[in-house]
Structures are given as structure tokens and as C-alpha cells.
N, C-alpha and C. Protein backbone atom coordinates (compact mmCIF):
# COMPACT_ATOMS: atom_id res chain seq x y z
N UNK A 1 24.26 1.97 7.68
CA UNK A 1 24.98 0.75 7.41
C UNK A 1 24.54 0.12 6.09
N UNK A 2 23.45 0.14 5.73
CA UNK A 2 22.60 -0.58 4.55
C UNK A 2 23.32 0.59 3.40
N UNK A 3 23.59 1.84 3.45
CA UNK A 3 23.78 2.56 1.80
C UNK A 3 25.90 2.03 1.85
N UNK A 4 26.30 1.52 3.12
CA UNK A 4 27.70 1.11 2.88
C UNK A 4 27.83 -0.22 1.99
N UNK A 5 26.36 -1.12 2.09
CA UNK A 5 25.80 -2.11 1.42
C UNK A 5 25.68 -2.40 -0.25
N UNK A 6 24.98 -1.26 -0.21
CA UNK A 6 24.31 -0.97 -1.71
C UNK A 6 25.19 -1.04 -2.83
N UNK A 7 26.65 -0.32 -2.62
CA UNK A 7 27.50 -0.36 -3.74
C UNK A 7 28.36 -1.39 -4.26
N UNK A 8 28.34 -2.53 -3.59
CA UNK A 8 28.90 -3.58 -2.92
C UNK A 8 28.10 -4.77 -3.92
N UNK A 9 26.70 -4.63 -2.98
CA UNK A 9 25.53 -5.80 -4.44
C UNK A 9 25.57 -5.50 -5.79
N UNK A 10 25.63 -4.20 -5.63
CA UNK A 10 25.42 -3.37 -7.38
C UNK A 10 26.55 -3.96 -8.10
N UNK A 11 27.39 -3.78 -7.41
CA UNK A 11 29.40 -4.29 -7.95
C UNK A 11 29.04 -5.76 -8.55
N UNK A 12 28.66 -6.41 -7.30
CA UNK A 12 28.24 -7.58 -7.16
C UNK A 12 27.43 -8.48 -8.58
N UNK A 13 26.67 -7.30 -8.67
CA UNK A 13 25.36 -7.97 -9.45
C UNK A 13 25.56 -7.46 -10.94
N UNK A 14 26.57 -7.09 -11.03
CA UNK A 14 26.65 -6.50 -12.45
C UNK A 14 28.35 -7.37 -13.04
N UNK A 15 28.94 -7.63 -12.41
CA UNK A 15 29.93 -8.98 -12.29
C UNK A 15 29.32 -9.89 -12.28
N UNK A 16 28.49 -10.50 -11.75
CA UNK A 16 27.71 -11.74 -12.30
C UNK A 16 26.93 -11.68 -13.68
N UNK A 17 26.39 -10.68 -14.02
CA UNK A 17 25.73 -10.57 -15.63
C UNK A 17 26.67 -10.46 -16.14
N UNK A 18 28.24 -9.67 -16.16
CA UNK A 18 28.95 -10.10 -17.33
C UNK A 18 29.43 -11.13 -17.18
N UNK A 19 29.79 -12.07 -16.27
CA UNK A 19 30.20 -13.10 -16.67
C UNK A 19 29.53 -14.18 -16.71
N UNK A 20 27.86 -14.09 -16.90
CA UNK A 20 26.49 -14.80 -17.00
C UNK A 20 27.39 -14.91 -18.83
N UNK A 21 27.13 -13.40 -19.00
CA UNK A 21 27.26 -13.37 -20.73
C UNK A 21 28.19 -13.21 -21.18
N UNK A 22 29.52 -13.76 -20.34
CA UNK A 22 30.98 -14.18 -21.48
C UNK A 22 30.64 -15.58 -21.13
N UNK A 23 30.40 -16.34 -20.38
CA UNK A 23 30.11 -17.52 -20.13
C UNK A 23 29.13 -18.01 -21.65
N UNK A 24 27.88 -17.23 -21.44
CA UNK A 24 27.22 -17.51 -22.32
C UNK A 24 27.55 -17.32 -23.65
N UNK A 25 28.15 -16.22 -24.06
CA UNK A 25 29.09 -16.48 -25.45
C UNK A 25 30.28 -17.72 -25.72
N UNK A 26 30.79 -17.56 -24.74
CA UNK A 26 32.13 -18.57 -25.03
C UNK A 26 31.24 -20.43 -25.32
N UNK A 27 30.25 -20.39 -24.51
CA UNK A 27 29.73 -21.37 -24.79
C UNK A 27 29.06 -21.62 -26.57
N UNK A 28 27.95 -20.55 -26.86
CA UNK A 28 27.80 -20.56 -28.12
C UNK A 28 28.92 -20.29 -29.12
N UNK A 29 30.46 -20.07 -28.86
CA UNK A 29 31.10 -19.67 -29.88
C UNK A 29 32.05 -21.42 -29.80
N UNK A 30 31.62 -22.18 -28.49
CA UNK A 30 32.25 -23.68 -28.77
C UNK A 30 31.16 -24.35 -29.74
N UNK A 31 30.07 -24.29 -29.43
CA UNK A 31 29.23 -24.81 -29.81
C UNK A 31 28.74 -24.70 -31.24
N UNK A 32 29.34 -23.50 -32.03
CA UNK A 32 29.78 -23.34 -33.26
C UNK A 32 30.99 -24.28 -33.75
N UNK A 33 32.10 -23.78 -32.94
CA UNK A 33 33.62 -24.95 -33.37
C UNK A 33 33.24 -26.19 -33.45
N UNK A 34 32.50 -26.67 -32.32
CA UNK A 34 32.36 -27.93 -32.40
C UNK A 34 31.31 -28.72 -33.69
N UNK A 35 30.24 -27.94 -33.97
CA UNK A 35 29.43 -28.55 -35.53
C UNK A 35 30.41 -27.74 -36.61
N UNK A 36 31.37 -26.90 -36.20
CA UNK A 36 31.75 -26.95 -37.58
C UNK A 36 33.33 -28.00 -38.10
N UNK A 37 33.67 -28.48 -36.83
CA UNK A 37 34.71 -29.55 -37.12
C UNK A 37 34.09 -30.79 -37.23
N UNK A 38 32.26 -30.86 -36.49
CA UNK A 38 31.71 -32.42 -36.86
C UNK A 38 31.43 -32.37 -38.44
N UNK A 39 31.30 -31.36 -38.98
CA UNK A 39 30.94 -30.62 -40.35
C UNK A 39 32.02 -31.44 -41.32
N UNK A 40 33.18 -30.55 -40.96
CA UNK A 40 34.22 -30.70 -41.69
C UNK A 40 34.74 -32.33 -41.67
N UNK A 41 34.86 -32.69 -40.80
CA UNK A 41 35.35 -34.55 -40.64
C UNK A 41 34.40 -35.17 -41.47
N UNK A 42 32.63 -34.93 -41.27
CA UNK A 42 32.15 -35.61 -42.04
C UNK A 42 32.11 -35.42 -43.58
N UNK A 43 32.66 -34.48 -43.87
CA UNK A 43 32.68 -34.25 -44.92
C UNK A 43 33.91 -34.70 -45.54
N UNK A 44 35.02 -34.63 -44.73
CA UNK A 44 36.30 -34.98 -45.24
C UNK A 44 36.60 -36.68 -45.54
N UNK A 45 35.36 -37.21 -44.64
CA UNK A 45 35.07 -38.70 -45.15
C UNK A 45 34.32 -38.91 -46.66
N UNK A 46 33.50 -38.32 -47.32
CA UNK A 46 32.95 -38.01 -48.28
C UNK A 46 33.81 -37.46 -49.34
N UNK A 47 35.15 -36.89 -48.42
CA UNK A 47 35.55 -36.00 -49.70
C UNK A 47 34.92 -35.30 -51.05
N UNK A 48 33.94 -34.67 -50.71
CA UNK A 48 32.97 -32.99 -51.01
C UNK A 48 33.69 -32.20 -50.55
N UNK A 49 33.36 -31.11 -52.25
CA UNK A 49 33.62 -29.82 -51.73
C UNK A 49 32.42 -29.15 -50.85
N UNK A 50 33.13 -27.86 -50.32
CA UNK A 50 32.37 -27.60 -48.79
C UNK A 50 32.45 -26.11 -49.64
N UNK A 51 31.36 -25.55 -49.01
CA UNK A 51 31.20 -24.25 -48.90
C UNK A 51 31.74 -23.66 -47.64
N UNK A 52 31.27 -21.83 -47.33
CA UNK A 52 32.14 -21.32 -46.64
C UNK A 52 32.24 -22.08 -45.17
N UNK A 53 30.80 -22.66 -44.91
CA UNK A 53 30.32 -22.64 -43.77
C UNK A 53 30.68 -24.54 -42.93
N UNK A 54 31.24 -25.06 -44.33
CA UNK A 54 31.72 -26.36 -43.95
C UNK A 54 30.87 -27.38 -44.54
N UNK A 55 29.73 -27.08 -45.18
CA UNK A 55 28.40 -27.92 -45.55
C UNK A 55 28.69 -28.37 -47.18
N UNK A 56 28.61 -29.65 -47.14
CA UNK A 56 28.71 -30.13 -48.53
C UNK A 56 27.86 -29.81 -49.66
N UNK A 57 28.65 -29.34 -50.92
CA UNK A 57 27.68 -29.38 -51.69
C UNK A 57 27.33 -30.21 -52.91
N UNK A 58 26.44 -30.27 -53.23
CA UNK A 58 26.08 -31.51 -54.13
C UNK A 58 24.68 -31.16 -54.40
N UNK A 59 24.52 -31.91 -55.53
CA UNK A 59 23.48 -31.71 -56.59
C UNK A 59 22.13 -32.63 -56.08
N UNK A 60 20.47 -32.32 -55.56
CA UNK A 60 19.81 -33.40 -54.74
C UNK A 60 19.18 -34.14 -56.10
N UNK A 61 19.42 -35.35 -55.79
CA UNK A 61 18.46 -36.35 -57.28
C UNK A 61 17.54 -36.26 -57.00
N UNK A 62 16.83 -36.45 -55.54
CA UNK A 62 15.35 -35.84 -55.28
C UNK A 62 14.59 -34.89 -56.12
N UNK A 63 15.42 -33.53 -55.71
CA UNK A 63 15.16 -31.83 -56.50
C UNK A 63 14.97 -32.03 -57.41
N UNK A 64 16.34 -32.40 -58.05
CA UNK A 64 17.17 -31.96 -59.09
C UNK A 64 17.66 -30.21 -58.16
N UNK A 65 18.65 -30.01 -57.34
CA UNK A 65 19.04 -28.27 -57.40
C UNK A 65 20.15 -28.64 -56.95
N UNK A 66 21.15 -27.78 -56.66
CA UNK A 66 21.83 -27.55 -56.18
C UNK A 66 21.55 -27.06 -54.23
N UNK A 67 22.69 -28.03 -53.26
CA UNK A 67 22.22 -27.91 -52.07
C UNK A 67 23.43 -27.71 -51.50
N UNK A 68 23.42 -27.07 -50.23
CA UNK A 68 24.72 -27.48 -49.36
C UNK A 68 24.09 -27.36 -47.77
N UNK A 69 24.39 -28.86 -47.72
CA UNK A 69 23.89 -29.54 -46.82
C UNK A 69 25.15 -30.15 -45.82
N UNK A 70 24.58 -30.51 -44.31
CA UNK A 70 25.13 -30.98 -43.23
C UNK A 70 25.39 -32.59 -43.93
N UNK A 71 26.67 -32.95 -43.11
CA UNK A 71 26.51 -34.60 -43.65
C UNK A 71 26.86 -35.27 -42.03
N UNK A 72 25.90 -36.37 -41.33
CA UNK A 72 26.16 -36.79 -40.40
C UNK A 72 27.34 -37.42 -40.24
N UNK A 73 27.28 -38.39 -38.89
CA UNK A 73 28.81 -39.41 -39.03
C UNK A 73 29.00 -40.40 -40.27
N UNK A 74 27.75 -40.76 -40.43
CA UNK A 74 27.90 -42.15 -41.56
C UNK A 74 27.85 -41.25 -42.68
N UNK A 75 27.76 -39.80 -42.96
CA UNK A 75 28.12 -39.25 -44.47
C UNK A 75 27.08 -38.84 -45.33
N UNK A 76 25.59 -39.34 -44.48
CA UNK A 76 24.48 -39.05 -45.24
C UNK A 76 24.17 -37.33 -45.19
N UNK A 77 23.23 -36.76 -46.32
CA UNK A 77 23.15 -35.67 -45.87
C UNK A 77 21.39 -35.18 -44.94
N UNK A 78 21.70 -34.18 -44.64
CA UNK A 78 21.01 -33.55 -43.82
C UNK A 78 19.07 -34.21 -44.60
N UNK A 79 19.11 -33.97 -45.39
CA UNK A 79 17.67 -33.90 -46.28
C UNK A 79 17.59 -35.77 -46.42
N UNK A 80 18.27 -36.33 -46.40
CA UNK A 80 18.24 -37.89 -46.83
C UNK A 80 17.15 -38.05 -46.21
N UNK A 81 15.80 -39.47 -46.95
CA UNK A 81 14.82 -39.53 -46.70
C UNK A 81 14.90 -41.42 -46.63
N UNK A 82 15.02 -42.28 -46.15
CA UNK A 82 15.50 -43.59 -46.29
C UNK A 82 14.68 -44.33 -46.82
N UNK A 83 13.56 -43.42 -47.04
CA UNK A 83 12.62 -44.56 -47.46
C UNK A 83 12.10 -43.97 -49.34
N UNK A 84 13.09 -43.01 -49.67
CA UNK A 84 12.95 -42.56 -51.18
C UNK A 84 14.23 -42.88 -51.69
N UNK A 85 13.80 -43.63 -53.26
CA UNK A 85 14.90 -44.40 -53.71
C UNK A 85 16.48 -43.35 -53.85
N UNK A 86 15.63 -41.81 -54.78
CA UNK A 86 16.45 -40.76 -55.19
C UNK A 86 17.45 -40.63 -54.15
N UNK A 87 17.31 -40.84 -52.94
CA UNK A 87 17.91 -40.58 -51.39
C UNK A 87 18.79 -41.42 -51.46
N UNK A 88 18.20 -42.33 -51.84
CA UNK A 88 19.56 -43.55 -51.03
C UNK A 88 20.16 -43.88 -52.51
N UNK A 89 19.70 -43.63 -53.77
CA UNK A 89 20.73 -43.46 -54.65
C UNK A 89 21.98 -42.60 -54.55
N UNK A 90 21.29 -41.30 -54.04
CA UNK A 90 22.56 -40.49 -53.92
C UNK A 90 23.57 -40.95 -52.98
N UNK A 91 22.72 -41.45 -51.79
CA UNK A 91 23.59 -41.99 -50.89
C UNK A 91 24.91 -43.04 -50.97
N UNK A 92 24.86 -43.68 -51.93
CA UNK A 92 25.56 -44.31 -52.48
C UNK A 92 26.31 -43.51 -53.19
N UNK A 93 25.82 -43.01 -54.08
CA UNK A 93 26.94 -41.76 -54.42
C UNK A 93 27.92 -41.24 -53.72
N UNK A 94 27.34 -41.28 -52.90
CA UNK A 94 28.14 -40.16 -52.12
C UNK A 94 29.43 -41.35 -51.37
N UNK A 95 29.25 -42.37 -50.94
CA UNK A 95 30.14 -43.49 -50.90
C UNK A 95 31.04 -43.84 -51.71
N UNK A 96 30.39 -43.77 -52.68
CA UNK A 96 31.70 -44.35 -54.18
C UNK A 96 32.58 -43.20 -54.53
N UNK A 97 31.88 -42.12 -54.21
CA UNK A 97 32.14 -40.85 -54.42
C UNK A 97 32.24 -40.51 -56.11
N UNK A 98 31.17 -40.59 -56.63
CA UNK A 98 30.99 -40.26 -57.44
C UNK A 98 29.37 -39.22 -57.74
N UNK A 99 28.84 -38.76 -56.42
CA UNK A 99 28.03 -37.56 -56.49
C UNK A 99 27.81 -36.41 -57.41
N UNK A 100 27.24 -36.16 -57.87
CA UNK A 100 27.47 -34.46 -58.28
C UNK A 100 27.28 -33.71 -57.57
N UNK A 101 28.59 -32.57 -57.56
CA UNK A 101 28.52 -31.39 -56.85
C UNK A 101 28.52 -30.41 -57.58
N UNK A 102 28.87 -29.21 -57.25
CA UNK A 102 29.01 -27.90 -57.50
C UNK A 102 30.18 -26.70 -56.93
């Protein structure tokens, strides 16, 4: 009675791992869409050009280099430091929209 069993869990248990790991993909492939449309909106408030990946680019007054960086809801970028002037100069920049990019 137990080997009429066996083929049954096996079925069983190998249908639950693939759909452990389409579950688990479909989740990381939202979880991509979703930072790359928070990406794109924040950026489209900034109006920056974006690289491939959706990330603004612009020139850091900090550096001085060339960066392409995340920009949150309020537009700041990823590296902004609030308490360095270069930072929140750009930051303003990036408001008036008069930044340098690339």
C-alpha cells in the first residue's frame, strides 16, 4: 500500500517546488517593474535623462563625475548627503532643473 503512496508525494512534492519557484520569480520580476516605474515617475518629475535602467543621470558637484543614480519621491538622488552643501546645491538643481547631466 505505501509504494501505491510514493508516486503520488513525489508528484506532489515536485509541484510544490515548481510553483515555490514560479511564485518566486514572478514575485522578483514585480519587484523589478515596480522600482523601475518608482524609477521612472521620479525621474519624470525631475525631467532627467535616464539611462537604460531608468536611473538619472547627472553630473555629482560633490565628485565632480558623472553618475546615474536612483531619485526618490521628492527627486533627490540616491547619494544626496543633507548635511553637505555640494548635495543640496545640486538638489536644487535638480528642482529648477537646471542640473548637469550627461
Amino acid at each position: 500500500m505505501l509504494a501505491f503512496l510514493l508516486p503520488r508525494v513525489s508528484n506532489r512534492r515536485r509541484l510544490e517546488r515548481l510553483l515555490r519557484t514560479k511564485l518566486n520569480d514572478a514575485g522578483k520580476q514585480f519587484a523589478e517593474a515596480q522600482r523601475a516605474y518608482t524609477d521612472a515617475k521620479a525621474t519624470s518629475l525631475a525631467e532627467l535623462p535616464t539611462d537604460e535602467s531608468g536611473r538619472a543621470r547627472l553630473v555629482c558637484r560633490r565628485h565632480a563625475e558623472k553618475r546615474a543614480v536612483r531619485l526618490d519621491a521628492e527627486g533627490r538622488p540616491a547619494c544626496f548627503d543633507a548635511d553637505h552643501p555640494d548635495c543640496q546645491g545640486c538638489l536644487e538643481d535638480i528642482r529648477d532643473g537646471r542640473v548637469e547631466t550627461w
